[in-house]
Protein backbone atom coordinates (compact mmCIF):
# COMPACT_ATOMS: atom_id res chain seq x y z
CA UNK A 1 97.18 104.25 109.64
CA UNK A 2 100.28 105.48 111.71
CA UNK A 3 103.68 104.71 111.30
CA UNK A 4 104.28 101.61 113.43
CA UNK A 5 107.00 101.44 115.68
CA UNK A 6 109.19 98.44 116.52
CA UNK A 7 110.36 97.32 119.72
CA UNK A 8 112.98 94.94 121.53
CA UNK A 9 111.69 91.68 123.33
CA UNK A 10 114.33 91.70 125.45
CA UNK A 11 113.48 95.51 126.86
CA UNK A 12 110.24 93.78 128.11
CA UNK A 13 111.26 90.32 129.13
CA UNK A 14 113.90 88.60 131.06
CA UNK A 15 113.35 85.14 128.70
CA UNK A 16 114.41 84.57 124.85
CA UNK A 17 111.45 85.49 122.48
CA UNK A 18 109.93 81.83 121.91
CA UNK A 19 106.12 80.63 121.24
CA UNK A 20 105.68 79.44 124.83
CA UNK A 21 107.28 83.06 125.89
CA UNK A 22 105.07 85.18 123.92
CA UNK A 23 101.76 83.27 124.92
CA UNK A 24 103.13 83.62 128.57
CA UNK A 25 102.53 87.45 127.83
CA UNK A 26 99.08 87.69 126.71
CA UNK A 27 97.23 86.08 129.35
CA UNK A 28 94.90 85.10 130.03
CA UNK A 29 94.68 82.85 127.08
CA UNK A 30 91.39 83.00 125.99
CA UNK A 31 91.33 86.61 125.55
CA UNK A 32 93.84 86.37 122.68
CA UNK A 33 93.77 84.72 119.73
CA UNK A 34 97.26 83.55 118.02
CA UNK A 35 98.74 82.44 114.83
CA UNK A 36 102.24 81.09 114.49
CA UNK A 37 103.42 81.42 110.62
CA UNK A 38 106.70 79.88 108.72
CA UNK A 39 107.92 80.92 105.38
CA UNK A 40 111.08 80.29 103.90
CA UNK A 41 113.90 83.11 102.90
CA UNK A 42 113.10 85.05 100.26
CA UNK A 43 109.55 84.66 100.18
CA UNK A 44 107.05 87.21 99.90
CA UNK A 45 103.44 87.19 101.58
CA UNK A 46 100.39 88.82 102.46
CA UNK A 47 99.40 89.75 106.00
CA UNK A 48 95.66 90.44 106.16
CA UNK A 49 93.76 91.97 109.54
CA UNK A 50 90.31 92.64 110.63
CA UNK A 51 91.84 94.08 113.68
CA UNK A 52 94.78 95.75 115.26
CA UNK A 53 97.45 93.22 116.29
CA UNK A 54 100.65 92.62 117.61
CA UNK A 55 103.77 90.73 115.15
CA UNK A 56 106.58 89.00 116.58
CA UNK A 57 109.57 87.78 114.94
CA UNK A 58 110.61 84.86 116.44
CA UNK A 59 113.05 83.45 113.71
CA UNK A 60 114.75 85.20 110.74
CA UNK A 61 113.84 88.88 109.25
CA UNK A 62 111.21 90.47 107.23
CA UNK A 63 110.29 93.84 105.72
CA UNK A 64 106.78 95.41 104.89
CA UNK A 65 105.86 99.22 104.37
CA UNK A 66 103.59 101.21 105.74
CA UNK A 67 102.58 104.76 104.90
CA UNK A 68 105.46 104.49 102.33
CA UNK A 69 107.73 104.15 105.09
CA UNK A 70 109.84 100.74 105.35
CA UNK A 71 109.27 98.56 107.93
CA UNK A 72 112.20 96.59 108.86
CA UNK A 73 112.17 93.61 111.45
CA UNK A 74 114.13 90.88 112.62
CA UNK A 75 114.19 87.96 115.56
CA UNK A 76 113.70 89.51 119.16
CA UNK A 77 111.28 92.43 117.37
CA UNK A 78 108.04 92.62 117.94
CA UNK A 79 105.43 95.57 116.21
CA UNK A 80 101.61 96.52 117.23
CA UNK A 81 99.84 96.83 113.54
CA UNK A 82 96.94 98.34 112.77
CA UNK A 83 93.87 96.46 111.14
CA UNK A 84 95.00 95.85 107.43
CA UNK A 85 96.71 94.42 104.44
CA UNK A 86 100.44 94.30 104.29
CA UNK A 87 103.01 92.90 101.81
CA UNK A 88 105.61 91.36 103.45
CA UNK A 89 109.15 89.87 102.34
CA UNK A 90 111.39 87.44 104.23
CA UNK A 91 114.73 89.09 104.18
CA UNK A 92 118.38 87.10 104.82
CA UNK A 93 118.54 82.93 103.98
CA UNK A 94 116.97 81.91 107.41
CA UNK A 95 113.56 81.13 107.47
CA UNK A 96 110.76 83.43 108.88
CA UNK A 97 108.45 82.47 111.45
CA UNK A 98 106.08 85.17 112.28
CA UNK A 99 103.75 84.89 115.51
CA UNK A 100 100.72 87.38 115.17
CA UNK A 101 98.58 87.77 118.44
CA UNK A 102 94.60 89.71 118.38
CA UNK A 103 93.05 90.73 121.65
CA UNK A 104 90.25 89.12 121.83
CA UNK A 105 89.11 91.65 124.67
């Protein structure tokens, strides 16, 4: 596993990060495969992947490590992840909703 790297919706789109915006980017749809996820603020989870995948952050701000290196990621970030398990925490007192999207490719 490699040390992912997080980038900035708005560096690749012109439109707020949103559901409909982020399935307007993987098309076309049936190639992809996508899960939208809520948890509340403070909450920690599991993130489990057969295959590589990109996270977005629409809402709120999470952390996870990989490689021993902290991941940290808020709304408007999005991260490509490689096929695994990851802890995750929901940082701040607004809730988390996470938007994972596999290639189904």
């Amino acid at each position: 596993m490699t040390t992912a790297q997080k980038k900035i919706w708005s560096d690749t789109s012109s439109t707020a990060i949103s559901e409909e915006a982020v399935r307007a980017a993987h098309v076309p749809a049936e190639n992809f495969k996508v899960y939208l996820n809520d948890y509340e603020a403070g909450q920690q989870f599991a993130v489990k992947a057969g295959h590589a995948f990109v996270l977005y952050v629409l809402t709120g701000a999470c952390k996870t490590s990989i490689d021993g290196h902290e991941l940290r990621l808020s709304a408007g970030e999005f991260v490509t992840m490689d096929a695994g398990s990851y802890a995750f925490e929901s940082l701040g007192t607004e809730a988390l909703q996470l938007m994972k999207v596999f290639s189904r490719a």
